[in-house]
Protein backbone atom coordinates (compact mmCIF):
# COMPACT_ATOMS: atom_id res chain seq x y z
CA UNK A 1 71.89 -39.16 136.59
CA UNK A 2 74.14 -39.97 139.73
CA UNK A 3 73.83 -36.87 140.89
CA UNK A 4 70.05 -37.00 141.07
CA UNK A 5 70.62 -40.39 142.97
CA UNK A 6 73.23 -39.13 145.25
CA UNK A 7 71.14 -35.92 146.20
CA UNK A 8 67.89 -38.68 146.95
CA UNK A 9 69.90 -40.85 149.32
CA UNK A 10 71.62 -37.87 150.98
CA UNK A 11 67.84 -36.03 151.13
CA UNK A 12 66.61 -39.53 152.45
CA UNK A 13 69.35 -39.14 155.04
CA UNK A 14 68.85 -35.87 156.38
CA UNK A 15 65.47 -36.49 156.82
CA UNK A 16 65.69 -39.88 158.92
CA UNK A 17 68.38 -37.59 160.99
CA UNK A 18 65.58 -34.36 161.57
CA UNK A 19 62.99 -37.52 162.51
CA UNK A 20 64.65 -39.07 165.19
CA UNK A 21 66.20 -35.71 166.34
CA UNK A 22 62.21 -34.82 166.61
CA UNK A 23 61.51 -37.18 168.32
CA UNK A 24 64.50 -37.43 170.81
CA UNK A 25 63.42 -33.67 171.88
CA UNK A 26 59.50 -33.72 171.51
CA UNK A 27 59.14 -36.68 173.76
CA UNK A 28 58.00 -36.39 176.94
CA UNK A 29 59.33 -39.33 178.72
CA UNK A 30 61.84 -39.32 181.16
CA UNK A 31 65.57 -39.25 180.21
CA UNK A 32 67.03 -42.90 179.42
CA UNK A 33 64.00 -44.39 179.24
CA UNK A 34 63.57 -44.60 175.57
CA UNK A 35 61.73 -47.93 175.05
CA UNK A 36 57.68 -46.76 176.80
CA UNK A 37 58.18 -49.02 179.34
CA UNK A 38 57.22 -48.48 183.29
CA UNK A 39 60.21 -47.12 184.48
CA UNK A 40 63.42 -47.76 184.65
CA UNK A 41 65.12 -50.17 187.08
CA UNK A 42 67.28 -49.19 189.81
CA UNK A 43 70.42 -51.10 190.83
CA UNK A 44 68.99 -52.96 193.28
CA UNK A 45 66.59 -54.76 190.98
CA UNK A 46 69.32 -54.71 187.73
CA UNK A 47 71.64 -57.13 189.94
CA UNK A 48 68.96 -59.37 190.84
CA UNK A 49 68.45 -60.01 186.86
CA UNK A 50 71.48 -62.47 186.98
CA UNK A 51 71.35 -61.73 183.06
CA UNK A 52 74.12 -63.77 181.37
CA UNK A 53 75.55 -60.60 179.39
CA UNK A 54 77.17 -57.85 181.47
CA UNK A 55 75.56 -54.84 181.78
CA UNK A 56 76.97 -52.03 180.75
CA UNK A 57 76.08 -48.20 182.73
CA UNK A 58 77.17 -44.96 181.41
């Protein structure tokens, strides 16, 4: 019996991984735009945000 439950959550797993992987790859937006929006801002417009949590660039 565990082992049925440990090979559903480990299926469950694998296939949330293959999903997102999908749909990382299949997309056709832009690179490091992930949320749909306009377009990313530039660093121009990112400093005049004055946002109270530093933001952090790769």
């Amino acid at each position: 019996m565990q082992q049925i439950i440990v090979v559903v959550i480990v299926a469950g797993a694998i296939f949330f991984l293959g999903r997102r992987l999908y749909k990382t790859f299949s997309s056709g937006q832009t690179p490091g735009c992930g949320c749909g929006c306009s377009g990313c801002l530039d660093q121009t417009q990112s400093k005049s945000l004055k946002s109270p949590f530093p933001m952090h660039r790769p």
